[in-house]
PDB file of N, CA and C in Angstrom:
ATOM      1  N   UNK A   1       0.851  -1.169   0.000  1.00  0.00           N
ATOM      2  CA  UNK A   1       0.000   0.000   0.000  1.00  0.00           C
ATOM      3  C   UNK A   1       0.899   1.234   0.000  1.00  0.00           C
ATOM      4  N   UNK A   2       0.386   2.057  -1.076  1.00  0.00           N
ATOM      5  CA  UNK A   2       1.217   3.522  -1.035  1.00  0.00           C
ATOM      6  C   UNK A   2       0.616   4.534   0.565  1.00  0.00           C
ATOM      7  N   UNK A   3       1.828   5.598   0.347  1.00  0.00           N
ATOM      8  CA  UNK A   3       1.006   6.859   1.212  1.00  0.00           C
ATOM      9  C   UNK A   3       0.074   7.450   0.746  1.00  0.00           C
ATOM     10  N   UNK A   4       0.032   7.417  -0.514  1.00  0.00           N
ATOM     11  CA  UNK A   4      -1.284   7.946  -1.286  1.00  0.00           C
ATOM     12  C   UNK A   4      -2.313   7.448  -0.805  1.00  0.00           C
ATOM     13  N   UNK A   5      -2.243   5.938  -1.262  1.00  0.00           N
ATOM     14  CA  UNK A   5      -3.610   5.261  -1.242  1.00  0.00           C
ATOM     15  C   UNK A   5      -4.284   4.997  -0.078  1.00  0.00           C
ATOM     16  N   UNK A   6      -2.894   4.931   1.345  1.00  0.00           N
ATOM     17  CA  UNK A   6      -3.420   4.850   2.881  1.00  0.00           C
ATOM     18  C   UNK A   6      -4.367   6.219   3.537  1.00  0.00           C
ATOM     19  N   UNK A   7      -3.588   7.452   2.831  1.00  0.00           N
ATOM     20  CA  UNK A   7      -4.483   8.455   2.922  1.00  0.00           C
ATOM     21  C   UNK A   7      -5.784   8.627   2.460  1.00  0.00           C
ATOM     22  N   UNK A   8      -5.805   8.305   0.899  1.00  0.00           N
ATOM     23  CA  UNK A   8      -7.107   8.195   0.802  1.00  0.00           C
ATOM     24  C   UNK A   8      -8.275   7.452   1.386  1.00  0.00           C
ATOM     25  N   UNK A   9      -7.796   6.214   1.481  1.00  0.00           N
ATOM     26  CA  UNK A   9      -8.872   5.366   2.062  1.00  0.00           C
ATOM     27  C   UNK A   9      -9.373   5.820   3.556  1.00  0.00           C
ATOM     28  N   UNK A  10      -8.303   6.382   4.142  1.00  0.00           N
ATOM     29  CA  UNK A  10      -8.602   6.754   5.631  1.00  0.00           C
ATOM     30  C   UNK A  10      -9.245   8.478   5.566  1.00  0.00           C
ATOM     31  N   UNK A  11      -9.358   9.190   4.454  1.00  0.00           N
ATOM     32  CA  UNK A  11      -9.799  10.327   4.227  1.00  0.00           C
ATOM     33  C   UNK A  11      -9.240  11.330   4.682  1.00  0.00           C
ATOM     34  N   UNK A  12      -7.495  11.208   4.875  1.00  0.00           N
ATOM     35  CA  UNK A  12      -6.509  12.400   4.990  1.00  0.00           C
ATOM     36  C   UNK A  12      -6.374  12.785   4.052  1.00  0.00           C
ATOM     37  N   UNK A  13      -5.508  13.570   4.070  1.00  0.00           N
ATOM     38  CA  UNK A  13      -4.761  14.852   3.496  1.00  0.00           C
ATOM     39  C   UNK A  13      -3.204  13.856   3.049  1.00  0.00           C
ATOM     40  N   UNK A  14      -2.542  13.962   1.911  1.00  0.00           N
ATOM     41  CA  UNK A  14      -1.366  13.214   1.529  1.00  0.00           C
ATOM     42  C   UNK A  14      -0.223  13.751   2.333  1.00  0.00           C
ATOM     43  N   UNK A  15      -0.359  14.596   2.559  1.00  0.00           N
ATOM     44  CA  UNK A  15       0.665  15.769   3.336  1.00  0.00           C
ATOM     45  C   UNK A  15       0.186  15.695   4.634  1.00  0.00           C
ATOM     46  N   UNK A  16      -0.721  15.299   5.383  1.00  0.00           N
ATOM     47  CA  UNK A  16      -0.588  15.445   6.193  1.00  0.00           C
ATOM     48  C   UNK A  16      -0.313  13.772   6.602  1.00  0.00           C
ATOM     49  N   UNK A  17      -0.353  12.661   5.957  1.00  0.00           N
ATOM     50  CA  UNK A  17      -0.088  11.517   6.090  1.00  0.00           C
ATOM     51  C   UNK A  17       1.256  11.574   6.083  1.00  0.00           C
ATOM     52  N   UNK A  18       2.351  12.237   5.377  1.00  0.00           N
ATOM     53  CA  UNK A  18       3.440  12.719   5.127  1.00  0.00           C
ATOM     54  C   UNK A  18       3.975  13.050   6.112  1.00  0.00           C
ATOM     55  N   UNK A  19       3.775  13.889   7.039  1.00  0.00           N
ATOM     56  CA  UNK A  19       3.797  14.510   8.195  1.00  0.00           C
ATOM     57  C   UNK A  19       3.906  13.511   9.336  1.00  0.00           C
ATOM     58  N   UNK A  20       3.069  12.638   9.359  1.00  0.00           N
ATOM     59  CA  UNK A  20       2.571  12.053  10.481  1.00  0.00           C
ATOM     60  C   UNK A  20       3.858  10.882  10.109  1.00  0.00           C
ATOM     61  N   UNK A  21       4.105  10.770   9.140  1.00  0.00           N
ATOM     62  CA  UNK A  21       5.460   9.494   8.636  1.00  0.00           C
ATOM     63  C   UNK A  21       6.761   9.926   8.595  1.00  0.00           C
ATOM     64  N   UNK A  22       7.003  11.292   9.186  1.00  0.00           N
ATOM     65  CA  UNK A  22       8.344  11.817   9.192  1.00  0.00           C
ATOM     66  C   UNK A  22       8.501  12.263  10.378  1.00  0.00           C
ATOM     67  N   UNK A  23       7.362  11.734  11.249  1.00  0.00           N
ATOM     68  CA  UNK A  23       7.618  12.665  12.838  1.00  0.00           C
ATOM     69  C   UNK A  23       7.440  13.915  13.154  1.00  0.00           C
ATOM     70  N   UNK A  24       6.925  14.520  12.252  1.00  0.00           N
ATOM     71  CA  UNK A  24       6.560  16.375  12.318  1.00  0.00           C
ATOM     72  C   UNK A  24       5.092  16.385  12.600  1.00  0.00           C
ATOM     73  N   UNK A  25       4.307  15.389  12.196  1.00  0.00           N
ATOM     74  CA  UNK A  25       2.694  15.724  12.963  1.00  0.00           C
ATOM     75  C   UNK A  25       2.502  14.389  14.323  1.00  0.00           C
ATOM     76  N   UNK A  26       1.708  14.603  15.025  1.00  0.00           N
ATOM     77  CA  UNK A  26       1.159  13.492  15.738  1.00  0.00           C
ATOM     78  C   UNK A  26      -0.381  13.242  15.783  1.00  0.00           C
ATOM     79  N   UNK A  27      -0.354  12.322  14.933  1.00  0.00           N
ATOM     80  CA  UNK A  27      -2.151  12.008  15.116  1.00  0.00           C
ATOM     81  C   UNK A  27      -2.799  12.154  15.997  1.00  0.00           C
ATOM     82  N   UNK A  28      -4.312  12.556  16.105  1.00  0.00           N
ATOM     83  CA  UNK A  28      -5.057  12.537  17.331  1.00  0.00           C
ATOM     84  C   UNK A  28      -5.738  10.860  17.053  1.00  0.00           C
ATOM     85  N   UNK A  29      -6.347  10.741  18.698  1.00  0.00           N
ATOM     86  CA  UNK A  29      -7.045   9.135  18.703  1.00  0.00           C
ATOM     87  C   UNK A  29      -7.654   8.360  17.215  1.00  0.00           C
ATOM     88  N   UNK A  30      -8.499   9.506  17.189  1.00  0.00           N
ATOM     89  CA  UNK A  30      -9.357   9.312  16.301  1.00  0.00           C
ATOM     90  C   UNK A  30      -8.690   8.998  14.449  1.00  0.00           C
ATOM     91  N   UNK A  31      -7.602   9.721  14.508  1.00  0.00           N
ATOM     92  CA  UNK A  31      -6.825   9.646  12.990  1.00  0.00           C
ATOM     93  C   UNK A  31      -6.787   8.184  13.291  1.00  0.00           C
ATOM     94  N   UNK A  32      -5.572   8.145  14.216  1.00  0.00           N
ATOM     95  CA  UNK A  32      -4.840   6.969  14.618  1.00  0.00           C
ATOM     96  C   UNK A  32      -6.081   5.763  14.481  1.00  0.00           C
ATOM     97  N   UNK A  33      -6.969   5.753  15.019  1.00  0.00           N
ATOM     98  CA  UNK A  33      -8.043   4.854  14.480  1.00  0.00           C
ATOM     99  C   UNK A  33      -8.595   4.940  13.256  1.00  0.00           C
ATOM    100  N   UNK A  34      -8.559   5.416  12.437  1.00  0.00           N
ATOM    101  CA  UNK A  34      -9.034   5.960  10.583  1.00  0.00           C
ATOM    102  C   UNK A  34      -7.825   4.882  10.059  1.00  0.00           C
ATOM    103  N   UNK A  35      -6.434   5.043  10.942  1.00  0.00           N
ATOM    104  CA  UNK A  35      -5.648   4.435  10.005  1.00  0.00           C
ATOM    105  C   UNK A  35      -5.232   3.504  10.327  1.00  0.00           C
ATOM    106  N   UNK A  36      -5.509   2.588  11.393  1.00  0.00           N
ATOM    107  CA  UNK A  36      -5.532   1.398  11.954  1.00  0.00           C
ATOM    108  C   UNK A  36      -6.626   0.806  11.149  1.00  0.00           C
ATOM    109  N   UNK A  37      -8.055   1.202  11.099  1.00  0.00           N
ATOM    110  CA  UNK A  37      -8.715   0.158  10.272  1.00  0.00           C
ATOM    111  C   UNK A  37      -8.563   0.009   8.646  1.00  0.00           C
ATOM    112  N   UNK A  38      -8.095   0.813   8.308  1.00  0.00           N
ATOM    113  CA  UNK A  38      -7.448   0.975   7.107  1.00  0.00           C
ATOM    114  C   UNK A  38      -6.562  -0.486   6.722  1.00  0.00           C
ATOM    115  N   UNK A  39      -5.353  -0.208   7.600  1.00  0.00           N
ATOM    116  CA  UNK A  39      -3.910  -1.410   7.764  1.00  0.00           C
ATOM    117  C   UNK A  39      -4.920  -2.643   8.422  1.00  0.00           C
ATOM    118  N   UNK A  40      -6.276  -3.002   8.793  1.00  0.00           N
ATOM    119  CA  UNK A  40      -6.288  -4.270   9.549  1.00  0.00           C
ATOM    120  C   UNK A  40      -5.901  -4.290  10.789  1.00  0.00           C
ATOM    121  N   UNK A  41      -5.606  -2.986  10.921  1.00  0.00           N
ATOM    122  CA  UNK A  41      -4.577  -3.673  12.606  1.00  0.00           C
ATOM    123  C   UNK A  41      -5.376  -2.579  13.873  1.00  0.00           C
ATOM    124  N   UNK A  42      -4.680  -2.782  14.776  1.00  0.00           N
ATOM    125  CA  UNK A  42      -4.754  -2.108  16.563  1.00  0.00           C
ATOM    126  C   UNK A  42      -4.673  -0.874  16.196  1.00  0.00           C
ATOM    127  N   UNK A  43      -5.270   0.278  16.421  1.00  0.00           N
ATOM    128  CA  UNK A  43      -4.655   2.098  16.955  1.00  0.00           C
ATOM    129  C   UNK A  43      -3.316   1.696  17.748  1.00  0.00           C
ATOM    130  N   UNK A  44      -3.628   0.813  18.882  1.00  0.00           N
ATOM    131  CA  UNK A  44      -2.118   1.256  20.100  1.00  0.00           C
ATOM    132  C   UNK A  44      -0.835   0.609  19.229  1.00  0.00           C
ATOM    133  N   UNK A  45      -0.893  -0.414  18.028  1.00  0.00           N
ATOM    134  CA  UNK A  45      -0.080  -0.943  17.601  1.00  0.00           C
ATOM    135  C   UNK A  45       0.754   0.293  16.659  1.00  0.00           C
ATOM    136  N   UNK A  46       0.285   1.168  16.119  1.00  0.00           N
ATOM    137  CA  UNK A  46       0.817   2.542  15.586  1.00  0.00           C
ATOM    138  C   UNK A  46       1.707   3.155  16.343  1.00  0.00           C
ATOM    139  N   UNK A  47       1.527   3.689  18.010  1.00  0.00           N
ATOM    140  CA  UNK A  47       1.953   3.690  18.825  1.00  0.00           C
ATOM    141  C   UNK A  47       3.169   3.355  19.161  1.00  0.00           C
ATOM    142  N   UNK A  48       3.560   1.850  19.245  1.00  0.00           N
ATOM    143  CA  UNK A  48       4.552   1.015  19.758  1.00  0.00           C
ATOM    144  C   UNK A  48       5.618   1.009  18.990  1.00  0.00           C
ATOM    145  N   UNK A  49       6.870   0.943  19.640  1.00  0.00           N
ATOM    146  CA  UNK A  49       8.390   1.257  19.122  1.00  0.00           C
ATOM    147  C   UNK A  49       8.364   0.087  18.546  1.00  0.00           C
ATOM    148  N   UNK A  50       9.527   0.097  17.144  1.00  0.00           N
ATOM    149  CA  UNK A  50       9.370  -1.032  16.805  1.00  0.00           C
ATOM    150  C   UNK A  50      10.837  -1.847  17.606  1.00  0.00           C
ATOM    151  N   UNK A  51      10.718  -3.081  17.531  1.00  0.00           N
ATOM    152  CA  UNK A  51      11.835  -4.045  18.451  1.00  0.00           C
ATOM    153  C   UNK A  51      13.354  -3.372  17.799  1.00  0.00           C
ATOM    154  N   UNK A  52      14.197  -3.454  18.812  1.00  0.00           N
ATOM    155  CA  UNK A  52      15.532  -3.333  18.387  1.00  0.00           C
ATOM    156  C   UNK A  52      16.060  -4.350  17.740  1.00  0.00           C
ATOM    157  N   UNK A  53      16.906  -3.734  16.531  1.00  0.00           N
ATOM    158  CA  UNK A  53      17.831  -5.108  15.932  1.00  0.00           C
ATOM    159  C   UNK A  53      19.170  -5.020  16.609  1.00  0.00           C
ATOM    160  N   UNK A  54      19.339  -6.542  16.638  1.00  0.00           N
ATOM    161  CA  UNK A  54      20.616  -7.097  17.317  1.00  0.00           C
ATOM    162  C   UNK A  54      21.817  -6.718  16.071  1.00  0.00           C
TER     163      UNK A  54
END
């Protein structure tokens, strides 16, 4: 899935999906849930650091 197409389906802004993927915006609950059901997955899983590599 592109950033395009994750935005659209979740009904952002490309730029502001942009934003939110470079660390300059922080979603509110509610995004964060737009784009969790989008991906199939959890809101808190967006959230979570990903594991350190060895």
């Amino acid at each position: 899935m592109t950033l395009e197409s994750l935005a659209t389906e979740a009904g952002l802004a490309y730029s502001y999906m942009g934003g939110i993927e470079r660390g300059q915006r922080n979603p509110s609950l509610d995004v964060a849930e737009r784009i969790a059901e989008v991906l199939g997955s959890d809101p808190a899983t967006l959230f979570c650091q990903p594991p350190k590599s060895k």
